[in-house]
Protein backbone atom coordinates (compact mmCIF):
# COMPACT_ATOMS: atom_id res chain seq x y z
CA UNK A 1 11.40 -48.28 -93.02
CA UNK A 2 13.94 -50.97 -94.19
CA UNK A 3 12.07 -50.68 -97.91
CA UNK A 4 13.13 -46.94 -97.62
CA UNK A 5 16.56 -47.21 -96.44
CA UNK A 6 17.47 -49.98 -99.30
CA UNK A 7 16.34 -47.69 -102.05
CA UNK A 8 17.43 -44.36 -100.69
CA UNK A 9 20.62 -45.00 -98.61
CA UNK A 10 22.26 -48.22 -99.75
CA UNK A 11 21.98 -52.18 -99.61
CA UNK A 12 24.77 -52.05 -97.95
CA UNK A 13 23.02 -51.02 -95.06
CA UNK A 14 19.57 -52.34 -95.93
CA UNK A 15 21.18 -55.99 -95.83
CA UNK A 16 23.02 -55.13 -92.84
CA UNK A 17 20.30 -54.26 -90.41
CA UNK A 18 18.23 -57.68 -91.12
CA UNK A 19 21.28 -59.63 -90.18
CA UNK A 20 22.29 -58.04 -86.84
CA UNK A 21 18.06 -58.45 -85.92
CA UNK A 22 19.07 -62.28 -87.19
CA UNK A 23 21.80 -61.95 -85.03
CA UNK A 24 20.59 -60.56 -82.11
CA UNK A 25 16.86 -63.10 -82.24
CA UNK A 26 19.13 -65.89 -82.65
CA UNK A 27 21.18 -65.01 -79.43
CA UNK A 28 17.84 -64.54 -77.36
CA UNK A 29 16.68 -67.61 -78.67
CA UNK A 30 19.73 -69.20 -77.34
CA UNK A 31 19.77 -67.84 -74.12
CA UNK A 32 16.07 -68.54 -73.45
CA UNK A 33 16.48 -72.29 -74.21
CA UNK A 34 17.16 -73.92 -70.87
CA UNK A 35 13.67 -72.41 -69.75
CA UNK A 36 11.87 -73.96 -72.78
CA UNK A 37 9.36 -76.97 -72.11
CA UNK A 38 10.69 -79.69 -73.86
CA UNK A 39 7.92 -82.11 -74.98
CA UNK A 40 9.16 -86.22 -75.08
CA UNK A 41 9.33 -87.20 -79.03
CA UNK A 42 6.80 -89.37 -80.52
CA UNK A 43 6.12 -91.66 -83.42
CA UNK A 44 6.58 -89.63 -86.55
CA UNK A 45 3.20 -88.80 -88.14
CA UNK A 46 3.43 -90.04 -91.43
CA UNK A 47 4.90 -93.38 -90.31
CA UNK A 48 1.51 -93.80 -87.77
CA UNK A 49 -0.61 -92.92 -91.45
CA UNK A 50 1.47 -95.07 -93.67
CA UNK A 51 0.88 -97.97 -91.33
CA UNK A 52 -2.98 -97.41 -90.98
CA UNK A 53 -3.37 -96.80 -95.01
CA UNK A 54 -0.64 -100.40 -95.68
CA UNK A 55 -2.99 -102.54 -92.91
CA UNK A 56 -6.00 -100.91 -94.57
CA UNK A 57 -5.13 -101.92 -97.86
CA UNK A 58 -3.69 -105.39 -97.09
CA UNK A 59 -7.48 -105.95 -95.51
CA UNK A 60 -9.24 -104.35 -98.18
CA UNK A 61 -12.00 -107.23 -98.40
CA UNK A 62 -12.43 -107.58 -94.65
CA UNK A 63 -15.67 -107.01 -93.20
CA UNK A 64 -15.57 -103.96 -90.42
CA UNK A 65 -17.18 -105.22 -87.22
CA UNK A 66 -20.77 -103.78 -86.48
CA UNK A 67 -19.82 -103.15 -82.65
CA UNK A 68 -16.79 -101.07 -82.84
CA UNK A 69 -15.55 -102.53 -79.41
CA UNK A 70 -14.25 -105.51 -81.68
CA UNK A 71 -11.58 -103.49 -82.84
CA UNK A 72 -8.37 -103.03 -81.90
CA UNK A 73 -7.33 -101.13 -79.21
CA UNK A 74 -5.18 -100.40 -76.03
CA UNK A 75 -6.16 -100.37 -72.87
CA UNK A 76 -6.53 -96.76 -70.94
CA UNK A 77 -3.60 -98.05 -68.84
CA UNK A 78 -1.57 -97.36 -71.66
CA UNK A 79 -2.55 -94.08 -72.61
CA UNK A 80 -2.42 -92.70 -69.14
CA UNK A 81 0.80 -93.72 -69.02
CA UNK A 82 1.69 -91.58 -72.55
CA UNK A 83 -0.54 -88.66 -70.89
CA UNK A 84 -2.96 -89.27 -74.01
CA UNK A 85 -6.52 -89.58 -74.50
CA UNK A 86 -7.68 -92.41 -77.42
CA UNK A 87 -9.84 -91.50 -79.32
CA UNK A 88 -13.10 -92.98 -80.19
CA UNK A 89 -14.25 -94.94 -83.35
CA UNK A 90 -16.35 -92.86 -85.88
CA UNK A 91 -18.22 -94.32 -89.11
CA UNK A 92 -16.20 -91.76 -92.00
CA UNK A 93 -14.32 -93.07 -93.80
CA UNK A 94 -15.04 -96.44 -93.21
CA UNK A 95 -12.55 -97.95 -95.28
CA UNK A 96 -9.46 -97.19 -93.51
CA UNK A 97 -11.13 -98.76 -90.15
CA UNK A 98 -10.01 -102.14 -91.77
CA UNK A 99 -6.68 -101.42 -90.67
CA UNK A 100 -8.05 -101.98 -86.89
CA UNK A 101 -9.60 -105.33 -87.82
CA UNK A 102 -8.16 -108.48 -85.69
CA UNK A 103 -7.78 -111.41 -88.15
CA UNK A 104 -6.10 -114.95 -87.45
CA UNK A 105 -3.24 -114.67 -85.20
CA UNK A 106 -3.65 -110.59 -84.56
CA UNK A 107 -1.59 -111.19 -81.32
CA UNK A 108 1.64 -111.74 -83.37
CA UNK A 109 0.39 -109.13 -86.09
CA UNK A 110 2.76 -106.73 -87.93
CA UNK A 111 2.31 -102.81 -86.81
CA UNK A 112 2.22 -102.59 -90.86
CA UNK A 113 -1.10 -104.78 -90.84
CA UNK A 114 -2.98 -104.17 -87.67
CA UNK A 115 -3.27 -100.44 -85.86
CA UNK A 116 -5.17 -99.28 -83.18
CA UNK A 117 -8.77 -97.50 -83.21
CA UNK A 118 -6.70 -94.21 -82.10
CA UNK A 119 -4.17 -94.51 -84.40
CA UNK A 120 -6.70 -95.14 -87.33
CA UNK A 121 -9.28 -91.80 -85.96
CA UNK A 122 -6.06 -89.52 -86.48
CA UNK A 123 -5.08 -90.74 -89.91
CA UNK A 124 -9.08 -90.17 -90.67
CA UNK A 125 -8.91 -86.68 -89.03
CA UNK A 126 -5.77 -85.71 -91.34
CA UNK A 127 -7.01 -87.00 -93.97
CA UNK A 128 -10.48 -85.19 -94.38
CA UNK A 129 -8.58 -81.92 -93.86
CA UNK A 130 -7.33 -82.12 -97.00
CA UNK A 131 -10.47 -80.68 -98.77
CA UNK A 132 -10.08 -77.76 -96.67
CA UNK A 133 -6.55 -77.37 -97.82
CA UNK A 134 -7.30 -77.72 -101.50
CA UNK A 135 -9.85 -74.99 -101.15
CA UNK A 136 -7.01 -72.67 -99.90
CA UNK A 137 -4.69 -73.04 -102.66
CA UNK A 138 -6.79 -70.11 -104.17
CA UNK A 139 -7.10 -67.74 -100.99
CA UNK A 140 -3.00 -67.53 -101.26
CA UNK A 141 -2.51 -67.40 -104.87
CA UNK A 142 -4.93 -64.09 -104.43
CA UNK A 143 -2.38 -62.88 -101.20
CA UNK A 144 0.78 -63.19 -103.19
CA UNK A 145 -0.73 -60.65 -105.43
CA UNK A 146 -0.04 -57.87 -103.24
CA UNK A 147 3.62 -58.97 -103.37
CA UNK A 148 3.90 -58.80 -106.94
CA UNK A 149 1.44 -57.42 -109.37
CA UNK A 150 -0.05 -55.10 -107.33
CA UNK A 151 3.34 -53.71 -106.59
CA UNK A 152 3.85 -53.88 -109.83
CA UNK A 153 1.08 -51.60 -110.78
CA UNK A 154 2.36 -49.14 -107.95
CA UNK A 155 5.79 -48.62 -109.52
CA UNK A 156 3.51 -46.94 -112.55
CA UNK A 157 2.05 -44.77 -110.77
CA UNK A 158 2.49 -40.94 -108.79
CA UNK A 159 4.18 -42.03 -104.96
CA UNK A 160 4.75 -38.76 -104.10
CA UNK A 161 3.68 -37.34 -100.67
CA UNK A 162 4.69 -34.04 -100.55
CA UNK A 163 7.45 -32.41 -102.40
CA UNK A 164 10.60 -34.41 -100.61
CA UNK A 165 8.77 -37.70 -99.83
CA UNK A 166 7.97 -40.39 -102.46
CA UNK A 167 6.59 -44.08 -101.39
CA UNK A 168 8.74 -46.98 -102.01
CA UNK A 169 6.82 -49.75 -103.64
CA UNK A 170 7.35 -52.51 -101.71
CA UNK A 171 5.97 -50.89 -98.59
CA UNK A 172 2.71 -50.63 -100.15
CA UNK A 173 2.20 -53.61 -98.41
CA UNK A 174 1.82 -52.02 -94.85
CA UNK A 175 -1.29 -51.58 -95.96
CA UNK A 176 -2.71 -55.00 -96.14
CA UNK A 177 -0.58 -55.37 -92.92
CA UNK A 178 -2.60 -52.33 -91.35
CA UNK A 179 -5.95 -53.62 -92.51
CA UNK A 180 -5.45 -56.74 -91.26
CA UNK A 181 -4.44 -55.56 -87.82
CA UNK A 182 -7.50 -53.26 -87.27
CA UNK A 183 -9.60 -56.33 -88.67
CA UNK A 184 -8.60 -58.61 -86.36
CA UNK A 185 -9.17 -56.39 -83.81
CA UNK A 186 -12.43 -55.23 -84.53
CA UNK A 187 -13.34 -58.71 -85.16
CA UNK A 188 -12.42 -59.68 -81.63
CA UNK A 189 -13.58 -56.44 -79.84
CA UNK A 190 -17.02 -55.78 -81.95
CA UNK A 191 -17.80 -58.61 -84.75
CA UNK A 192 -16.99 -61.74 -82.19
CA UNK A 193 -19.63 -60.38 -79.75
CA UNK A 194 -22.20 -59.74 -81.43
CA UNK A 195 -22.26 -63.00 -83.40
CA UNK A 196 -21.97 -64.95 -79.99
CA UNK A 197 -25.11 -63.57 -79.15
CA UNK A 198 -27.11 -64.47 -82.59
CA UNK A 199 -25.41 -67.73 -83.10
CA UNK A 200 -24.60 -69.18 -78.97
CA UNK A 201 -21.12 -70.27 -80.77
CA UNK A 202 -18.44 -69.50 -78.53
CA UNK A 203 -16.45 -68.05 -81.60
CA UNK A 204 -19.05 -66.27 -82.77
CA UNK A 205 -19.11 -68.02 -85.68
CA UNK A 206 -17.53 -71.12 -86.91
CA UNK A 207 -13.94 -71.20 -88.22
CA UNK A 208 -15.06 -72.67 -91.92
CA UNK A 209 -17.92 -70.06 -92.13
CA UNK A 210 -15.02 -67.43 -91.16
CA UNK A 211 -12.55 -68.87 -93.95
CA UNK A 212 -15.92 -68.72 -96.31
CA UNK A 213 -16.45 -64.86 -95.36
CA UNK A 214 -12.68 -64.36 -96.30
CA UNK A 215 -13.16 -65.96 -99.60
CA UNK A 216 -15.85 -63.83 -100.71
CA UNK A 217 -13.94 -60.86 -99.71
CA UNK A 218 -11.19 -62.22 -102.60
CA UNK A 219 -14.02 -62.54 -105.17
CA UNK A 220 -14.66 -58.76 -103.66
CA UNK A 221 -10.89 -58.24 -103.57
CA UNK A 222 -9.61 -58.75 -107.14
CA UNK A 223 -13.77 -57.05 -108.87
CA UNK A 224 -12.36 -53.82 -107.46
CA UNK A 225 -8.54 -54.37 -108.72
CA UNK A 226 -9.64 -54.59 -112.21
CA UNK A 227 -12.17 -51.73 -112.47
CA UNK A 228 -9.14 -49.55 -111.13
CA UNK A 229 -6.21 -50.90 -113.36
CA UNK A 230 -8.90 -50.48 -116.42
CA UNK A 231 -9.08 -47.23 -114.56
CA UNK A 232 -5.06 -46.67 -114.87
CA UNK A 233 -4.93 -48.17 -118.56
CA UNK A 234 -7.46 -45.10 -119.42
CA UNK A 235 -5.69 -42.48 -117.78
CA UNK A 236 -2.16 -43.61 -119.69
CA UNK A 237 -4.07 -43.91 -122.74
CA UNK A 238 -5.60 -40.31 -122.36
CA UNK A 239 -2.33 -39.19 -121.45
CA UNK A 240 -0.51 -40.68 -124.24
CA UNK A 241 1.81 -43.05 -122.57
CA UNK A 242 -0.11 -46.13 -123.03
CA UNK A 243 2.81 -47.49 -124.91
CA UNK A 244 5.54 -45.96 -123.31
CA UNK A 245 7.67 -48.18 -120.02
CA UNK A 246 8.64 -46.52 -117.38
CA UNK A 247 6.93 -43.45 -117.66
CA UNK A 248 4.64 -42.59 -114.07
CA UNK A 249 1.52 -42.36 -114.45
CA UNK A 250 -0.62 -39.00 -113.49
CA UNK A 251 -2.68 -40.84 -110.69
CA UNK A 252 -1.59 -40.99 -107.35
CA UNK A 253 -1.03 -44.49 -106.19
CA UNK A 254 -3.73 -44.56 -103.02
CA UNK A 255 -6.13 -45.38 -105.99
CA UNK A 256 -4.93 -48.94 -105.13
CA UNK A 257 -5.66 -48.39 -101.75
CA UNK A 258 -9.26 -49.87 -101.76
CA UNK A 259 -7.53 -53.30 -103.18
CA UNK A 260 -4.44 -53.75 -100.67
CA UNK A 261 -7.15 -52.68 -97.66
CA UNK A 262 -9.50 -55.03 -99.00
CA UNK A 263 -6.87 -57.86 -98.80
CA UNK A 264 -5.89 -57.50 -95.57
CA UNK A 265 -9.41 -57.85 -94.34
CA UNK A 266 -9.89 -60.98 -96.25
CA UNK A 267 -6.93 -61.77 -95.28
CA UNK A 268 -8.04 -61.18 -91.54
CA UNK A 269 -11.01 -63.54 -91.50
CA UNK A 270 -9.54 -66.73 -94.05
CA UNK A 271 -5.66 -66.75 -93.31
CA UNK A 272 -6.58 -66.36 -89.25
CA UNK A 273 -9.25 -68.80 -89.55
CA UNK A 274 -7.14 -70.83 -91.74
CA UNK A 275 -4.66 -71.43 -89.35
CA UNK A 276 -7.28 -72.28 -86.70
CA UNK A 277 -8.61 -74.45 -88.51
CA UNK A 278 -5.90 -76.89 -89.27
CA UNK A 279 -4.51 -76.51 -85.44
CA UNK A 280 -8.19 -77.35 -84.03
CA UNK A 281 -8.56 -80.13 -85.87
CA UNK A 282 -5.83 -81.95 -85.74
CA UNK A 283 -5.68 -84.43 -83.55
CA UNK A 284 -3.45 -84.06 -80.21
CA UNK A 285 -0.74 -85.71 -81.05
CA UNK A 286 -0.28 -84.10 -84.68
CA UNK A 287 -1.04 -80.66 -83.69
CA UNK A 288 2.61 -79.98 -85.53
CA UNK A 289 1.51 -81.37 -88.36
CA UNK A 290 -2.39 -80.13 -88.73
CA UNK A 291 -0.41 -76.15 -87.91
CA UNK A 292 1.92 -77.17 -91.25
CA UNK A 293 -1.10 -77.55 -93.60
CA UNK A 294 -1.49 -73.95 -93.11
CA UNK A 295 2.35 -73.31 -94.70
CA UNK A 296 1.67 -75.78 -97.13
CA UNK A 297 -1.41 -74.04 -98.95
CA UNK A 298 0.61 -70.98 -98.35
CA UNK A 299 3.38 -72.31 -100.38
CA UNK A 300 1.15 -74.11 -102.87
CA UNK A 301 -0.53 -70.68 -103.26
CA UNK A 302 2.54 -69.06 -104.32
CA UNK A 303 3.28 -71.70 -106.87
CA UNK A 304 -0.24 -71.64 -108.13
CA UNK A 305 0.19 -67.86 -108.51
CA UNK A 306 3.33 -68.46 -110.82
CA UNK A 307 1.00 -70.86 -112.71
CA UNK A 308 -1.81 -68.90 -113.37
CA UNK A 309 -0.14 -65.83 -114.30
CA UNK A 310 2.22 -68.21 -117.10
CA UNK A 311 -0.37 -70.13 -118.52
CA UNK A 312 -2.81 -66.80 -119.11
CA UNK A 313 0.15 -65.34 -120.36
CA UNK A 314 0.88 -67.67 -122.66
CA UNK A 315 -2.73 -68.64 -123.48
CA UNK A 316 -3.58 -65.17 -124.43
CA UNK A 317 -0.36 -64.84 -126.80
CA UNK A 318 -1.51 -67.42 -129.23
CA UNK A 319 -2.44 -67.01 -133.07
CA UNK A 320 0.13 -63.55 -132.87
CA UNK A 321 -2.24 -61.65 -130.12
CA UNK A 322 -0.84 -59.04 -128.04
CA UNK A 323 -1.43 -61.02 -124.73
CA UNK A 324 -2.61 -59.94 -121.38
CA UNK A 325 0.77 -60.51 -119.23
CA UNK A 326 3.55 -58.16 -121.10
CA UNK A 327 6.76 -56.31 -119.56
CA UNK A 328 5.13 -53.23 -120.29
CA UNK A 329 2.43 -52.88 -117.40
CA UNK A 330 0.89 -49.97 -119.54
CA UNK A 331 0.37 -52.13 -122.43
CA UNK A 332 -0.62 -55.59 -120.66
CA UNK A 333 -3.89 -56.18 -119.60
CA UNK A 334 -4.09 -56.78 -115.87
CA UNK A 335 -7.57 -55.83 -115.83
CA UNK A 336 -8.68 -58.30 -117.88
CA UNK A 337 -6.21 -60.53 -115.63
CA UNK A 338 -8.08 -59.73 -112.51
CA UNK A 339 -11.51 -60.53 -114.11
CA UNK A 340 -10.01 -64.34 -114.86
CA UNK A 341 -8.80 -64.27 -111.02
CA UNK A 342 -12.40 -63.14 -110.13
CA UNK A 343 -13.92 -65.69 -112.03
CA UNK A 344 -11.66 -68.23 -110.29
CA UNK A 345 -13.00 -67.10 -106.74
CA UNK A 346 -16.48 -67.76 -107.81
CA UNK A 347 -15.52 -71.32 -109.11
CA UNK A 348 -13.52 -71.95 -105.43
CA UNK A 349 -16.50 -70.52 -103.56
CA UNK A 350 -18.59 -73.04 -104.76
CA UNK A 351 -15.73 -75.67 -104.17
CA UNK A 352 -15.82 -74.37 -100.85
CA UNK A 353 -19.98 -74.43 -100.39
CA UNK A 354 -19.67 -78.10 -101.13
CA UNK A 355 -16.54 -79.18 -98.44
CA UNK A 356 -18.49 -76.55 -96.03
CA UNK A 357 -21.90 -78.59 -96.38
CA UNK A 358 -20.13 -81.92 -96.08
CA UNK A 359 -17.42 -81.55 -93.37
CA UNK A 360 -17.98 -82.62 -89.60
CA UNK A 361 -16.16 -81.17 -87.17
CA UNK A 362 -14.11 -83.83 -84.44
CA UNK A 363 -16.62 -82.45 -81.81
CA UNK A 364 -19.61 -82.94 -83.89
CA UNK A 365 -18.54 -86.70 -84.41
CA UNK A 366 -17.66 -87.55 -80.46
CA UNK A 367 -20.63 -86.20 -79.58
CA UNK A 368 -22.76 -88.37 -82.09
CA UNK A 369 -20.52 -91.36 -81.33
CA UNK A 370 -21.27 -90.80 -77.30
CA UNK A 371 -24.92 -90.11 -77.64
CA UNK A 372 -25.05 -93.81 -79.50
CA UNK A 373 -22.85 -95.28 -77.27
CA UNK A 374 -24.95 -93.99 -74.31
CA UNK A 375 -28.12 -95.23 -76.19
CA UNK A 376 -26.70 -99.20 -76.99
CA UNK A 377 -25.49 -99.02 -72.91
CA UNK A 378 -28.98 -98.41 -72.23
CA UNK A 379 -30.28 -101.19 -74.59
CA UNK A 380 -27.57 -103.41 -73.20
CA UNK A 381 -29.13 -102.98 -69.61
CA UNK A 382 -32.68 -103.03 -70.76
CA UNK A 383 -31.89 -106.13 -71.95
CA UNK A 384 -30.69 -108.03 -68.94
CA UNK A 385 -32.28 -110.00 -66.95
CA UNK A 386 -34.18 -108.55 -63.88
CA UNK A 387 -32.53 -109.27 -60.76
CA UNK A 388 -34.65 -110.84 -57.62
CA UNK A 389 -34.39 -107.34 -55.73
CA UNK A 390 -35.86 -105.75 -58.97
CA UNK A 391 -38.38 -107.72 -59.04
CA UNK A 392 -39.53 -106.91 -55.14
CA UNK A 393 -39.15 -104.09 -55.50
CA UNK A 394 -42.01 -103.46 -58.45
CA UNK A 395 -44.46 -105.90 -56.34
């Protein structure tokens, strides 16, 4: 509706209604804030990692303890005093556990050179998440396609509904907002269900193999994008405007429809997922931080979008060629653009296979780390000797 008003009534108006919503969210935000639960501040984030990855490296040829109770750690005084729970030792990344090693004199230690066992599991558990961000770079480079090239390709082609009525181009992207609202909701309602039943996950399925489903739909996604804009590059050619800027097309624009629905379903299962993801794994007291890995490979995406489409551009302009990229969409080569963008799918799919095969979720790993615990308590006791009541007892 706003897309409409800006390009058939005014700016004036279209940048006037934003504001007083601005206006008016900023003034309920405002008013609701004495009824807000206001959490105590903590120890920023990145100063807690910094320290564990200096004391690491200061005690890079120190032995790690076999019996992880040798490490440094509070007492659960301390943390039920902070309303926290620490966190148990795991054997990943075994390197930065250095940083909890007591050396000579650990009583008067630096917090630069000695951390504690919780504060060296949550530098581990933001740390492996980064392969699952670099594997989303792609994901939203392919999303910030439907805000510009497939747009793009819209503006060339019949919008006309009716006689009176003609689509604006920028709200061509309701319909990766529609798609991904009837996704999510059959994915909840009818998907989530049935997979609980097949798999006994309580999600169904698990929130990487939901990001992986998502990815596929991209490779899926961006196939179909280029058969129809080498269908649109035919049409203008048959038509004779395959030179000519400016000039609409003779196809009505719904023939993108399969591409911008398609997105919004993939969009559904990785950016959802995605999001999860980084929140669930986080630990608790970087929740803030795991939920802005999300924005990040959002962001990233964007810029990586800007890359790719520069570099093929220039790439394919080389030695006096035409080029793919152009100003005249009828001229370009988007289809052949699409194919590259397919091809880079694949190549992240397989990126993603191999962070899928070797990442452990934080559940996986307490529940290993408790089942050995449980098992050395049990060798600890076996061990013992027999007390003079045990003894009668077995006579």
């Amino acid at each position: 509706v706003l897309v409409y008003i800006q390009d058939n009534v005014g700016w004036t108006i279209g940048y006037a209604l934003p504001t007083l919503g601005l206006a008016v969210s900023i003034a309920i935000f405002t008013a609701g804030t004495p009824f807000y639960r206001h959490k105590p501040t903590s120890e920023n984030a990145f100063l807690k990692m910094a320290r564990v990855l200096m004391g690491a490296a200061r005690k890079w040829a120190v032995s790690v303890p076999v019996d992880p109770r040798e490490l440094h750690e509070l007492d659960d005084e301390y943390y039920a005093k902070k309303s926290a729970t620490p966190l148990p030792h795991t054997p990943n990344l075994r390197a930065l556990s250095k940083a909890a090693v007591k050396t000579g004199g650990c009583a008067s230690a630096s917090r630069w050179s000695l951390s504690t066992v919780t504060q060296v599991e949550e530098t581990k558990q933001m740390l492996k998440m980064l392969t699952v961000l670099a594997i989303s770079f792609v994901p939203n480079a392919m999303i910030a396609q439907t805000n510009t090239l497939f747009v793009k390709q819209g503006t060339t082609l019949d919008r006309h509904i009716g006689p009176h009525f003609e689509i604006p181009p920028a709200s061509l992207q309701g319909f990766v907002t529609v798609s991904l609202l009837v996704t999510i909701g059959l994915y909840d309602r009818v998907f989530m269900p049935f997979a609980r039943r097949m798999t006994g996950n309580p999600h169904g399925i698990s929130q990487l193999q939901r990001m992986g489903i998502g990815i596929a739909m991209h490779i899926i996604t961006m196939a179909i994008a280029s058969v129809t804009e080498r269908h649109r590059l035919a049409v203008a050619h048959e038509h004779g405007i395959y030179e000519s800027k400016g000039t609409t097309i003779p196809l009505t624009v719904f023939v993108l429809l399969p591409q911008f629905v398609l997105m919004g379903v993939a969009d559904a299962f990785h950016a959802v997922a995605n999001l999860e993801f980084f929140y669930d794994q986080a630990p608790e007291g970087m929740k803030s931080l795991g939920t802005s890995y999300a924005s990040t490979s959002m962001g990233i995406g964007n810029f990586l979008s800007s890359a790719l489409l520069s570099t093929v551009s220039h790439m394919t302009r080389r030695h006096g060629r035409t080029g793919w990229i152009l100003n005249n969409l009828n001229a370009s080569r988007l289809d052949k653009y699409y194919a590259f963008l397919t091809i880079v799918n694949c190549a992240n799919l397989l990126a993603f296979f191999v962070v899928y095969r070797l990442y452990v979720y934080n559940a996986d790993i307490s529940g290993v780390v408790a089942s050995a615990r449980g098992k050395q308590l049990k060798r600890e006791v076996a061990m013992q000797p027999a007390t003079i009541d045990a003894v009668e007892a077995t006579l």
